[in-house]
Structure formats: C-alpha cells, structure tokens
C-alpha atoms as a PDB file:
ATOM      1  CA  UNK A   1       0.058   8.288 -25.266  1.00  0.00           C
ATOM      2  CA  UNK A   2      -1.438  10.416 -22.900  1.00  0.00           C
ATOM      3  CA  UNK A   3      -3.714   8.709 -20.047  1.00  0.00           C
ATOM      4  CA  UNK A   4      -7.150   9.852 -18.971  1.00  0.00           C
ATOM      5  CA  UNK A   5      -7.396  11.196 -15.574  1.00  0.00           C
ATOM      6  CA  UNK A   6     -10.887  11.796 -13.334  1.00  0.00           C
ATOM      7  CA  UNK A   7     -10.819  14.867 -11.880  1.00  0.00           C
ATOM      8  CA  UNK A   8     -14.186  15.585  -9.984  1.00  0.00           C
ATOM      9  CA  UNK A   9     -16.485  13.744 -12.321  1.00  0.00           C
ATOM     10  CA  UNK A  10     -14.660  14.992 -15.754  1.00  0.00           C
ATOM     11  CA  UNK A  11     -12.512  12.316 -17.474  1.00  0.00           C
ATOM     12  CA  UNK A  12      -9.217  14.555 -19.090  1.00  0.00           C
ATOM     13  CA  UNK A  13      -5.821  14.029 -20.510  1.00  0.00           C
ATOM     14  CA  UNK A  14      -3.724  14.077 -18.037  1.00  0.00           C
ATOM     15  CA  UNK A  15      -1.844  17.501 -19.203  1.00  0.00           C
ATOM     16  CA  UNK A  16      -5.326  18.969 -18.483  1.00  0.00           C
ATOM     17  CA  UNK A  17      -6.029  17.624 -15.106  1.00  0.00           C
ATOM     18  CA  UNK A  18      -5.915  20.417 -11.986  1.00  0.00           C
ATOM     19  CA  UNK A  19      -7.272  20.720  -8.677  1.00  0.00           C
ATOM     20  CA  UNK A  20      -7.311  24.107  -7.230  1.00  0.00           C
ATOM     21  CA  UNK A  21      -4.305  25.782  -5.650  1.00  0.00           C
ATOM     22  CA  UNK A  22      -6.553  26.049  -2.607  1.00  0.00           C
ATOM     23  CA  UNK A  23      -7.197  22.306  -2.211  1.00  0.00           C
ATOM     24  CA  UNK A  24      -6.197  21.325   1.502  1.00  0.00           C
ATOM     25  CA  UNK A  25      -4.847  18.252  -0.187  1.00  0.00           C
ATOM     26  CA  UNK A  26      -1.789  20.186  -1.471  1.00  0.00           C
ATOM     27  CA  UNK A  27      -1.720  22.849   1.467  1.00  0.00           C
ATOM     28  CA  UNK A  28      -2.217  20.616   4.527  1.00  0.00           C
ATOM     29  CA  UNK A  29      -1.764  17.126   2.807  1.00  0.00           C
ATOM     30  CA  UNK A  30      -5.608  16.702   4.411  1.00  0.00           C
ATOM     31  CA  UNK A  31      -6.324  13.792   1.885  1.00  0.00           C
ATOM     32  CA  UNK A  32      -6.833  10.011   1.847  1.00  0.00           C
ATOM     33  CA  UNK A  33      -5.429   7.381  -0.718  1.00  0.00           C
ATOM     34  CA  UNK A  34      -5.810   4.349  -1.765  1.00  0.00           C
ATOM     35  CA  UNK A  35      -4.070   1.916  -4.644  1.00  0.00           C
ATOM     36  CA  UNK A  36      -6.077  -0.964  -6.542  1.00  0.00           C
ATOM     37  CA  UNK A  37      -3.720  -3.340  -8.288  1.00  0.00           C
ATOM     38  CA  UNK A  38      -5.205  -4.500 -11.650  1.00  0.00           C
ATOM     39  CA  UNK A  39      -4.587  -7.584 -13.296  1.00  0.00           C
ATOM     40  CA  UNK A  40      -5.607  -8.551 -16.869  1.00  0.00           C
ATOM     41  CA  UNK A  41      -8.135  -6.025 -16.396  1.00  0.00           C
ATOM     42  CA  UNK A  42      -9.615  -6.846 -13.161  1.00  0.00           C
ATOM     43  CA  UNK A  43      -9.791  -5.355  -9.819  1.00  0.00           C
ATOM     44  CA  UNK A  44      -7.630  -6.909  -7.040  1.00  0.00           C
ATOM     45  CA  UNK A  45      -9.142  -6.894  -3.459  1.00  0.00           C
ATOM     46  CA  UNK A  46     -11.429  -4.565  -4.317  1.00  0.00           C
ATOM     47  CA  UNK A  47     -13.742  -4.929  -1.470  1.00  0.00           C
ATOM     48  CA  UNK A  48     -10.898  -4.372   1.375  1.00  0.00           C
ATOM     49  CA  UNK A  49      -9.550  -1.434  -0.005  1.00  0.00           C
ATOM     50  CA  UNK A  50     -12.935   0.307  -0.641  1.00  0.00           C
ATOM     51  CA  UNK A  51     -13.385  -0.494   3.137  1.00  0.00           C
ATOM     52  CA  UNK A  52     -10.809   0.605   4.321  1.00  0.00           C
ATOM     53  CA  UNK A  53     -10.860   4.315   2.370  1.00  0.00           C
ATOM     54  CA  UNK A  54     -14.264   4.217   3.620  1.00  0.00           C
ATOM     55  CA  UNK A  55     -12.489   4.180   7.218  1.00  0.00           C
ATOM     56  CA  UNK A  56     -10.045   6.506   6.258  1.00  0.00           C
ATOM     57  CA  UNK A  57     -12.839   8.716   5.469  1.00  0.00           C
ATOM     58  CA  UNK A  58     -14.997   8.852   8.514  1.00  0.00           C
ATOM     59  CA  UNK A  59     -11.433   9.060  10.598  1.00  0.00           C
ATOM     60  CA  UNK A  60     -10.981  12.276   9.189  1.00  0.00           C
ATOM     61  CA  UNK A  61     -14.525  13.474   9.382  1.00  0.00           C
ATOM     62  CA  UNK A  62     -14.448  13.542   5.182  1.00  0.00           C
ATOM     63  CA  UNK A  63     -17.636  13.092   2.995  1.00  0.00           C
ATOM     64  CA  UNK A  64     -17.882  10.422   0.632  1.00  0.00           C
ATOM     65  CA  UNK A  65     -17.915  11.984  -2.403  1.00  0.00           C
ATOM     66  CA  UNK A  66     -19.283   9.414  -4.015  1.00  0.00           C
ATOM     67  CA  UNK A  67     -21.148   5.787  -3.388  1.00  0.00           C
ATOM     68  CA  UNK A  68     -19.383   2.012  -3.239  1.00  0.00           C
ATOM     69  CA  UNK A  69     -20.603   1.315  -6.550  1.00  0.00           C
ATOM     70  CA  UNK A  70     -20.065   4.764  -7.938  1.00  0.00           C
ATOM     71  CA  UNK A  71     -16.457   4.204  -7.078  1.00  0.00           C
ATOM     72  CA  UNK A  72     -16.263   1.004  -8.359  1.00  0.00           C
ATOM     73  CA  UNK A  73     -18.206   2.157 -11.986  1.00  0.00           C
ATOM     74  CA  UNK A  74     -14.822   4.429 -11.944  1.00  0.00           C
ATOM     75  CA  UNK A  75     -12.249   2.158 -11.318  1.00  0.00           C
ATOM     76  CA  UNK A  76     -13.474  -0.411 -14.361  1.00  0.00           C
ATOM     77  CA  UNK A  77     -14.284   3.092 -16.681  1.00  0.00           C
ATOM     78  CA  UNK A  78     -10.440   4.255 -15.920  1.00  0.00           C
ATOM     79  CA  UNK A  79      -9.406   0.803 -16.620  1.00  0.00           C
ATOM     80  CA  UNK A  80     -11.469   0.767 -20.006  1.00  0.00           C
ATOM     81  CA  UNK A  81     -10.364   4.267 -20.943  1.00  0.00           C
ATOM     82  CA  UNK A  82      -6.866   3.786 -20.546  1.00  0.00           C
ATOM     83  CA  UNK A  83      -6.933  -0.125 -21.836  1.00  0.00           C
ATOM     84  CA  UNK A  84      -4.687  -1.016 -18.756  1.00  0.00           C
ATOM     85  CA  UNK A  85      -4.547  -4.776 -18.363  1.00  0.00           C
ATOM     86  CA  UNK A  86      -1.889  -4.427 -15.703  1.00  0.00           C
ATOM     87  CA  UNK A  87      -0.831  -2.112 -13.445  1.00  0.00           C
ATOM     88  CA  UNK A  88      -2.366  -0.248 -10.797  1.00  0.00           C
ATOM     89  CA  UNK A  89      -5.318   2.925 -10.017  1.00  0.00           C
ATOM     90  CA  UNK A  90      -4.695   5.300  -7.567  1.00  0.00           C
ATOM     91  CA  UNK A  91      -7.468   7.033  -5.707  1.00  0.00           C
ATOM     92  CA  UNK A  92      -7.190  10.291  -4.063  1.00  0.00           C
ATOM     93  CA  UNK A  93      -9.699  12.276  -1.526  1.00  0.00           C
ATOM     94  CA  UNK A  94      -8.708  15.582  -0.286  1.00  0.00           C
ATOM     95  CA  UNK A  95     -10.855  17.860   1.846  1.00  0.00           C
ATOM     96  CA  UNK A  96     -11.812  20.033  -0.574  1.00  0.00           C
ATOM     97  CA  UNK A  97     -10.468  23.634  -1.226  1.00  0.00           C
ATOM     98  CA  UNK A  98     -10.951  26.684   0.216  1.00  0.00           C
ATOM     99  CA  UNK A  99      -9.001  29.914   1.230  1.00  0.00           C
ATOM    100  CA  UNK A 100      -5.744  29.144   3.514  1.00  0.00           C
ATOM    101  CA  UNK A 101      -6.593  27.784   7.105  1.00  0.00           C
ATOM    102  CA  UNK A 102      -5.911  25.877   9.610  1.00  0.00           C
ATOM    103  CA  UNK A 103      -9.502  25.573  10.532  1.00  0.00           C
ATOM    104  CA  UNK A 104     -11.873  24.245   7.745  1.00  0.00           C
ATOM    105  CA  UNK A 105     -15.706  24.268   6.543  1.00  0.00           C
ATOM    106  CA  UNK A 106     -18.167  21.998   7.205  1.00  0.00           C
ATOM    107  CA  UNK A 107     -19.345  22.531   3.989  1.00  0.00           C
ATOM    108  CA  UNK A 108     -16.397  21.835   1.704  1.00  0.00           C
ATOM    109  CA  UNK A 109     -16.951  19.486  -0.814  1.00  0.00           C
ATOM    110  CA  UNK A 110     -14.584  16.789  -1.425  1.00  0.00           C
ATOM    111  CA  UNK A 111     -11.544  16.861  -4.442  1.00  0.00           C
ATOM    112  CA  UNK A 112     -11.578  13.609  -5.963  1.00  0.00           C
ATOM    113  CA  UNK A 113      -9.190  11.851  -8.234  1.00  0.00           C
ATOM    114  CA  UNK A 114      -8.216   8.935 -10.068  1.00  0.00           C
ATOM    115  CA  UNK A 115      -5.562   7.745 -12.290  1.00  0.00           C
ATOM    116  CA  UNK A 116      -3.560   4.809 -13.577  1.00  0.00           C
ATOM    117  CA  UNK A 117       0.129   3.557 -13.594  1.00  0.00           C
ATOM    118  CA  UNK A 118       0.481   0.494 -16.240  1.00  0.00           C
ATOM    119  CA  UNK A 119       2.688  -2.237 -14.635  1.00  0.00           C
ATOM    120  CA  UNK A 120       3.092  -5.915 -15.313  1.00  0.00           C
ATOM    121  CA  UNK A 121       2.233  -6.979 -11.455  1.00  0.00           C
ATOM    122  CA  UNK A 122       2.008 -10.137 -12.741  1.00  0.00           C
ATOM    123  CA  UNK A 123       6.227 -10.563 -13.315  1.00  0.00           C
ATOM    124  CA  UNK A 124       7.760  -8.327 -10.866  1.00  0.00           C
ATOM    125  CA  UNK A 125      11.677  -9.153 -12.051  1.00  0.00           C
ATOM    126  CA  UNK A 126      12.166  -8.638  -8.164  1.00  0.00           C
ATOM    127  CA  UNK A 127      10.732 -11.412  -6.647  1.00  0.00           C
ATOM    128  CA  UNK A 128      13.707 -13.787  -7.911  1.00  0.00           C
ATOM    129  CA  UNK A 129      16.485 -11.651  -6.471  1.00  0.00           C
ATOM    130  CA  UNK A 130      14.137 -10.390  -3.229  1.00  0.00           C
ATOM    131  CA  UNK A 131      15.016  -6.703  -1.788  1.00  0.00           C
ATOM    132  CA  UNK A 132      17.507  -5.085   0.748  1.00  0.00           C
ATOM    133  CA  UNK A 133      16.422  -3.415   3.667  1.00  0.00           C
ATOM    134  CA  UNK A 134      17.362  -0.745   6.237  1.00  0.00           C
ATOM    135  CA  UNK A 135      16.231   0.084   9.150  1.00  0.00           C
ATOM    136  CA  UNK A 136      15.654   3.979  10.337  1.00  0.00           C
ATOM    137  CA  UNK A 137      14.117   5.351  13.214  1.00  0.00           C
ATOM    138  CA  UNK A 138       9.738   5.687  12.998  1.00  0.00           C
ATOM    139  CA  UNK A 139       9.287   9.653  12.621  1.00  0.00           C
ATOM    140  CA  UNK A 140       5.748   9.599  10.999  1.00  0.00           C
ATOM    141  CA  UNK A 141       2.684  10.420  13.437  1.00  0.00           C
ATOM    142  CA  UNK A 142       1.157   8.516  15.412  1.00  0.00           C
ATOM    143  CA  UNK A 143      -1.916   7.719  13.298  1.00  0.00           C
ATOM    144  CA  UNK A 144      -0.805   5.403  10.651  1.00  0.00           C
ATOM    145  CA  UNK A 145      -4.310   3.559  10.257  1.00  0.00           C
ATOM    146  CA  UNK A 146      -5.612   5.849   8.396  1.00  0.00           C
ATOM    147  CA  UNK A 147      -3.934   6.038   4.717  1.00  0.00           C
ATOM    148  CA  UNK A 148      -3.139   9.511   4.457  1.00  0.00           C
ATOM    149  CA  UNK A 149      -0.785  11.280   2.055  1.00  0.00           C
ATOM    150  CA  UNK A 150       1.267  12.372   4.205  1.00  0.00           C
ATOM    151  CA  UNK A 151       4.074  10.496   2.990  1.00  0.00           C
ATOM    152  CA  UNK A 152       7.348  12.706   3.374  1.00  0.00           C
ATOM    153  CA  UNK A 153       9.025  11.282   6.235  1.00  0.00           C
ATOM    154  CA  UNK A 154       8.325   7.717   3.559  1.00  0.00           C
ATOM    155  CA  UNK A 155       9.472   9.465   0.985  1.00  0.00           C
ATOM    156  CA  UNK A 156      12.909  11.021   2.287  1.00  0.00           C
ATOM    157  CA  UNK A 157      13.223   7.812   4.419  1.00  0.00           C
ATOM    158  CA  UNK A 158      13.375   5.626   1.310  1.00  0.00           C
ATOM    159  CA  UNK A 159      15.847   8.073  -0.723  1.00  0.00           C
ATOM    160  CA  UNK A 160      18.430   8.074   2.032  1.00  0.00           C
ATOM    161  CA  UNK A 161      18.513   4.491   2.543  1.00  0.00           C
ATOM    162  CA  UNK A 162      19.028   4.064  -1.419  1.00  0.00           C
ATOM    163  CA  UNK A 163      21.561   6.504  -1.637  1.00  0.00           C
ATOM    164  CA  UNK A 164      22.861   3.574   1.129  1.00  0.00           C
ATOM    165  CA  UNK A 165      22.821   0.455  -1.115  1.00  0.00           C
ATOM    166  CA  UNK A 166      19.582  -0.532   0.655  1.00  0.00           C
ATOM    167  CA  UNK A 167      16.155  -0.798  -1.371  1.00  0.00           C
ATOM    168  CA  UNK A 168      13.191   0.571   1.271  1.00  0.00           C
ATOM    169  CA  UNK A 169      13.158   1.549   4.562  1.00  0.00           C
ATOM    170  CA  UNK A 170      11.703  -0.426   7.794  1.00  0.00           C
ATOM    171  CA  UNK A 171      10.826   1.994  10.761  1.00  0.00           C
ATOM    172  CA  UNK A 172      11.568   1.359  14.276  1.00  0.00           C
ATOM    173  CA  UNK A 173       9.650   2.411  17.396  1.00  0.00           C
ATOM    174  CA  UNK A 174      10.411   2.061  20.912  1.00  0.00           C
ATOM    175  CA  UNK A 175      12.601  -0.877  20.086  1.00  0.00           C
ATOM    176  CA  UNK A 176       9.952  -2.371  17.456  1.00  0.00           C
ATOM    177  CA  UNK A 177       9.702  -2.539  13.664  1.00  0.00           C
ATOM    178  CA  UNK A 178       6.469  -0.948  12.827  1.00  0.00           C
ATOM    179  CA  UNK A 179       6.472  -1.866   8.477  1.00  0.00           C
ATOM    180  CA  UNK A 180       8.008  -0.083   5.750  1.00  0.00           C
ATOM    181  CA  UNK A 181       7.894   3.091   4.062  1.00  0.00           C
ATOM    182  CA  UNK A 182       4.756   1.758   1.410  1.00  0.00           C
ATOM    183  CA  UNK A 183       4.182  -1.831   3.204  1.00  0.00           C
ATOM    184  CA  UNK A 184       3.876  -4.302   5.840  1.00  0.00           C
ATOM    185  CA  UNK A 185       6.739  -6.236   6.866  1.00  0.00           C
ATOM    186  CA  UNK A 186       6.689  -9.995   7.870  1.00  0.00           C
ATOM    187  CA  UNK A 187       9.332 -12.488   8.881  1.00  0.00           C
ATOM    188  CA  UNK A 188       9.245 -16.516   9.228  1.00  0.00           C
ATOM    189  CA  UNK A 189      10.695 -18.396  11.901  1.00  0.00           C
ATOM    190  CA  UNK A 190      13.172 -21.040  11.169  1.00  0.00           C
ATOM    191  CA  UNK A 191       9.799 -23.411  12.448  1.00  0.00           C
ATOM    192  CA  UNK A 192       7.605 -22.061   9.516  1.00  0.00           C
ATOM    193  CA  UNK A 193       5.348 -19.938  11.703  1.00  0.00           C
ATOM    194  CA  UNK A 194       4.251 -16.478  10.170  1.00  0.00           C
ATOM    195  CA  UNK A 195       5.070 -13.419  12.519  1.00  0.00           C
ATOM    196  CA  UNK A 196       3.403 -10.309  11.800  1.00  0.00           C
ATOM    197  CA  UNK A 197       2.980  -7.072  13.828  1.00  0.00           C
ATOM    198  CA  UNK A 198      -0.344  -7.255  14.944  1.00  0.00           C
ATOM    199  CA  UNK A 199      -2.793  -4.282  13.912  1.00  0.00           C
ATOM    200  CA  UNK A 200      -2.725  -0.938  15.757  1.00  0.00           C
ATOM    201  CA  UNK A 201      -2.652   3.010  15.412  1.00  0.00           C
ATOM    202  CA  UNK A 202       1.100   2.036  14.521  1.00  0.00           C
ATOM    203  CA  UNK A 203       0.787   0.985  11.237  1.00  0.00           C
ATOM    204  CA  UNK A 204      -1.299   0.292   8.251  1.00  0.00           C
ATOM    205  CA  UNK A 205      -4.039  -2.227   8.235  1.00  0.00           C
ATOM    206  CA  UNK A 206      -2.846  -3.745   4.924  1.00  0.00           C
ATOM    207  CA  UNK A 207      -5.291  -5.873   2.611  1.00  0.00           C
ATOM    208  CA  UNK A 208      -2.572  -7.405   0.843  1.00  0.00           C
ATOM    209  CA  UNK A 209      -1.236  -8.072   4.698  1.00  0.00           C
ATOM    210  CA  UNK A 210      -5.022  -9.488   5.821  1.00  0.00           C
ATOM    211  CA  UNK A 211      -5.231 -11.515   2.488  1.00  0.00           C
ATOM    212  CA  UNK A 212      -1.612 -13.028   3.023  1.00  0.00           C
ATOM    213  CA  UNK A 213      -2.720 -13.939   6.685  1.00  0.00           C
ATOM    214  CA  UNK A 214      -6.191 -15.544   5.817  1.00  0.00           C
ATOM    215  CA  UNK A 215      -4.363 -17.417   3.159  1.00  0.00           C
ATOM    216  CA  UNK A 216      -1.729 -18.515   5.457  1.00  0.00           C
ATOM    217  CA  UNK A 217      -4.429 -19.820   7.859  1.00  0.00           C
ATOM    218  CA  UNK A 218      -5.937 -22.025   5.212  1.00  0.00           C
ATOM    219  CA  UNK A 219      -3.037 -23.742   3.499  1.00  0.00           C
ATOM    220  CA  UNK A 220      -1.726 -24.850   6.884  1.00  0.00           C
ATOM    221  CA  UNK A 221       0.850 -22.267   7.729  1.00  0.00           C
ATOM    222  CA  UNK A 222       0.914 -21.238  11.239  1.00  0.00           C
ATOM    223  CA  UNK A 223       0.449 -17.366  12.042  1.00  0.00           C
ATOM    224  CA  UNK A 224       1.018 -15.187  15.109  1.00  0.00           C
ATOM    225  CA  UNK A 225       0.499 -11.476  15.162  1.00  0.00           C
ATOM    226  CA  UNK A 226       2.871  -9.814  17.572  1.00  0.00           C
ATOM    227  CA  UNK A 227       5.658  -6.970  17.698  1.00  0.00           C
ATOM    228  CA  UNK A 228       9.400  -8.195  17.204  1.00  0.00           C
ATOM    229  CA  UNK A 229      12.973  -6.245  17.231  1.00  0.00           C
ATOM    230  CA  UNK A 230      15.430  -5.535  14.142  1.00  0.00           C
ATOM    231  CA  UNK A 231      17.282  -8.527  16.329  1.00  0.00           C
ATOM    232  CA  UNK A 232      14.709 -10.731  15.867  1.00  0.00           C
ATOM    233  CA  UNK A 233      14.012 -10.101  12.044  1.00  0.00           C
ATOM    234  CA  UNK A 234      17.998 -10.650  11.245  1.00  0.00           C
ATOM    235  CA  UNK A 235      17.944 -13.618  12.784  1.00  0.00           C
ATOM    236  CA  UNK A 236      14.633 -14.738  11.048  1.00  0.00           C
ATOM    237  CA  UNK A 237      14.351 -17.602   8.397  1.00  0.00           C
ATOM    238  CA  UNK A 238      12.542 -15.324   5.898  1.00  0.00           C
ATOM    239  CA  UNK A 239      11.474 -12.277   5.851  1.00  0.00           C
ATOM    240  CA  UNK A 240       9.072 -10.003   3.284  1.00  0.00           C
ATOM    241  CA  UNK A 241       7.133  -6.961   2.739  1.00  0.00           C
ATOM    242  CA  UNK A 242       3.433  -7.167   1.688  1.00  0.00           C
ATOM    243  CA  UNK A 243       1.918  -4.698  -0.806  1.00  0.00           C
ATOM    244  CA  UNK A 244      -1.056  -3.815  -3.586  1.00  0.00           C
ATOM    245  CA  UNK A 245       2.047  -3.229  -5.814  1.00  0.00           C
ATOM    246  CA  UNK A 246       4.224  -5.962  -5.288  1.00  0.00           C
ATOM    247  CA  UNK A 247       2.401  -8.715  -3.250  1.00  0.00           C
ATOM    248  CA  UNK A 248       4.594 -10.479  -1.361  1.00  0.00           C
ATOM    249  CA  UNK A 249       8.451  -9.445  -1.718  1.00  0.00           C
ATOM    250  CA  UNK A 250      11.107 -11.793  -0.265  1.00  0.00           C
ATOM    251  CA  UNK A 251      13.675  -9.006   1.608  1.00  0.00           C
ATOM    252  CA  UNK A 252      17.251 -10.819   1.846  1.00  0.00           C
ATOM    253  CA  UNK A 253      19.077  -8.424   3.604  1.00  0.00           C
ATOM    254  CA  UNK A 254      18.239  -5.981   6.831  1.00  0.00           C
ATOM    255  CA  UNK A 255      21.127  -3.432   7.309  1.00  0.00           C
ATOM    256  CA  UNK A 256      23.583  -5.579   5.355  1.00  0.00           C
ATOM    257  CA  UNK A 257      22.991  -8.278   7.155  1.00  0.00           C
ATOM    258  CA  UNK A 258      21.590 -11.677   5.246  1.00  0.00           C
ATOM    259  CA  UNK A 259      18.372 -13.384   5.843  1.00  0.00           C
ATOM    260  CA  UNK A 260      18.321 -16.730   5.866  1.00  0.00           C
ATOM    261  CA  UNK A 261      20.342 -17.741   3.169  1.00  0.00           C
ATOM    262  CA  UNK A 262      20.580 -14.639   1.547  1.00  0.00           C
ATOM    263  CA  UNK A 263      18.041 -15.683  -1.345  1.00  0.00           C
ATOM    264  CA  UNK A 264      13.918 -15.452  -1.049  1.00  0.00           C
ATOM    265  CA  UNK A 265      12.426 -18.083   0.766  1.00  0.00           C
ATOM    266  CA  UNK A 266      10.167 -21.225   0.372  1.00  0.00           C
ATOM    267  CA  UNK A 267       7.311 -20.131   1.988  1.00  0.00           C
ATOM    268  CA  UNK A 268       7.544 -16.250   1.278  1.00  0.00           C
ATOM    269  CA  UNK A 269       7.357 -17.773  -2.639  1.00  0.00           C
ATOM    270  CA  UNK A 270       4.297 -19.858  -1.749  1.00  0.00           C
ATOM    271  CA  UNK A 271       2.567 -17.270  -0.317  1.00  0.00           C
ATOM    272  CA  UNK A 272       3.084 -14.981  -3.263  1.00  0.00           C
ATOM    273  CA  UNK A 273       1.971 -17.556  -5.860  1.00  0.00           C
ATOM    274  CA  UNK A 274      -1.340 -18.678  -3.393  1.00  0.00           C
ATOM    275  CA  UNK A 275      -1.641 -14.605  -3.415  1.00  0.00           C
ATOM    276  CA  UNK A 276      -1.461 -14.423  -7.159  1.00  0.00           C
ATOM    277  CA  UNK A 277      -3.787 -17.786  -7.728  1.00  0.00           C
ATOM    278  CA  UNK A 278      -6.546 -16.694  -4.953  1.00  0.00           C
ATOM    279  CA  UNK A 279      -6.100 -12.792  -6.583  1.00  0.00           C
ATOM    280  CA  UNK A 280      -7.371 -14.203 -10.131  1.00  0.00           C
ATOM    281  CA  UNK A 281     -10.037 -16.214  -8.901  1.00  0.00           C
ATOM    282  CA  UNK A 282     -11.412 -13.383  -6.783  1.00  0.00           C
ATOM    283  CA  UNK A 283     -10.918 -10.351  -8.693  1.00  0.00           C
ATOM    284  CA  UNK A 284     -13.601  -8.312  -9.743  1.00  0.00           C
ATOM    285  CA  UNK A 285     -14.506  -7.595 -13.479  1.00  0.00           C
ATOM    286  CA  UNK A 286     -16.532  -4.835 -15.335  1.00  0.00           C
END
C-alpha cells in the first residue's frame, strides 16, 4: 500500500510526491535531517531531536518553515495517516529552490518533507548477535554537528566495508575514532566505566547518545567523555553504536578483531533495555 508523504503542506501518495529540480537540497545537498523513531505509535525523544534540527537550522542560516508544535501536529498526522505503530519518520529541510548557484536568496522559502519507514524497533533480530565493524579513514567535513544530508562519504564508506564482511563503518581522525557512518560509537572498559567521545564539531550530538549517557548516570554506571584510538576500542570490554534506529547495538568485532568475548555485552544489553523502558514511559502521544 502506498504511504502518504508531506510535501510542503500537501499530504500525497508517495508516487506523487516532488520537490523541484531546482531545490538546493538535490543540487548542493543544502538540507537538514532528522529521524524520529516511533514506537506503538508514539514519538521517541521527541523534544531532543526537534532541538537539535532547530540547531541545525540556525547553523545554516535556514528558516523554520514551520513552528515546534506545527512540526510535532505532523509527525502524529503522518503517523495516523500511514497507521505506523513502529518504525521511524524522517524529516527533511532543504534551502529552498531556485535557479543553479552557488550563491543563494535571502528570500527562498524552505522545501519541507516528511515520510515514514515501518520497522519493528522494538525487536531488532540484531541485538542478540551484535554487529561487525571496520574502521576507515574520517573524509566527511569538518562540521559534523550539524545533521546535514550530506551523507556520501557515509554512504560509500558503509558499502565498501560490507562488500568486506564488516557491517558499518567507524571513522578515524588524527589517530581518533570520531562515530560511525549513521551513529555514535561507545566502548566499556573491562571496570564498567562508559567511554564516549565527548561532543565537538567532530561528530554528531546524538539524542539517543545524550539519553544513553543520562541514563547511565542514574542507574549507577560510571561515564567519561573523552577521545580513544581503534587500539583502545579492540581492546575494550564492550563496545556499541547508539542510534534513533537501533538504540543501543552491541558491535563484537572491529576489523576482525573480537570484542570482549565476541558476543554483546552485559551492560551494552542493560543500557538498551533501560533505553527501551525510559523510551515508553517518556514518549510522546497524539
């Protein structure tokens, strides 16, 4: 069945949804996203990643193009529309469109869109067997903060470690793991303290990744945000990736090497089911 799509305040079918040829989004990936994970029909962190496309935004000197609780009427009319119970929204904000170049308008107005991918991110089948990892050098630029689509270097980065064996990507910079192609990455010393790269131009300012951390802090496990070397991460206890789409993923393996014991870890499987148990009691309904 065909979804319904928002397209600059019109709901369509999804064969019927177009921006313009012209959109800056498509010609200069000049565009913003962000993903909301939905589960049984509410809105996950809601709040943090409405803030932080809000920052997004005003990095890139882009208009809202429309309120808070505009956006958030839209997110529970694309859930009822498309009777998702599960899965995910994606948000998109482009510049606008307008003939080819390099220099732009004031006066464009914004290209918004919406639309949802149905997913049971309640049983990811993945979180049993964890993920494989390989590490490639960092080759995006050098403002990562901001959640742009410019998602290539991701994108080509993830197929050639696959075509490898390995399941995502982690980039390295100046000796350094940075986070992974569509996530944060996170390893646990063989003492139980959390070690997580600590927030910078260098990487995204995850809201799974700041939910993890608060949650972390409460249920007694100790935290420290700091950079740390491939070296490091092999020789870790645990190790995972943080994410709207798959919460907390155990990753086993770094370049073929095991982690741990080679199977997803105690506290990397507490974390996701405090992250699943806080998510419910939190999440935001119609």
């Amino acid at each position: 069945m065909s979804r319904t799509v928002y397209v600059n305040g019109e709901w369509v079918a999804e064969e019927n949804a177009k921006v313009s040829v012209f959109d800056r989004g498509y010609l200069f990936a000049d565009a913003i996203y962000e993903v909301t994970a939905v589960a049984n029909g509410r809105l996950i962190d809601f709040t943090g990643h409405a803030a932080r496309l809000a920052r997004s935004l005003e990095a890139l000197g882009i208009k809202p193009p429309v309120t808070n609780d505009v956006l958030k009427t839209l997110h529970f009319e694309i859930i009822r529309r498309n009777e998702l119970t599960n899965g995910l929204i994606y948000l998109q904000i482009s510049r606008g469109a307008e003939d080819r170049d390099f220099l732009y308008s004031a006066s464009l107005e914004p290209t918004i869109v919406m639309f949802t991918q149905a997913r049971n991110v309640l049983a990811n089948p993945r979180w049993e067997t964890g993920i494989s990892v390989a590490t490639v050098p960092e080759g995006r630029w050098s403002n990562r903060q901001i959640k742009t689509v410019q998602l290539l270097y991701s994108s080509m980065a993830k197929m050639e470690v696959q075509r490898k064996g390995a399941d995502d990507a982690l980039f390295v910079e100046d000796g350094f793991i940075t986070e992974g192609t569509s996530n944060n990455f996170h390893i646990v010393t063989s003492d139980g303290k959390l070690i997580t790269r600590a927030l910078s131009n260098a990487l995204l300012h995850g809201i799974t990744r700041s939910s993890i951390l608060d949650i972390a802090e409460k249920n007694g496990i100790p935290t420290e945000q700091r950079s740390f070397t491939p070296d490091e991460a092999k020789s870790a206890a645990e190790a995972f990736i943080t994410s709207a789409g798959v919460f907390v993923m155990p990753v086993i393996a770094i370049d073929g090497q095991k982690i741990g014991d080679g199977k997803p870890g105690p506290i990397s499987q507490k974390l996701r089911s405090l992250y699943i148990q806080h998510s419910i009691d939190t999440s935001e309904g119609p």
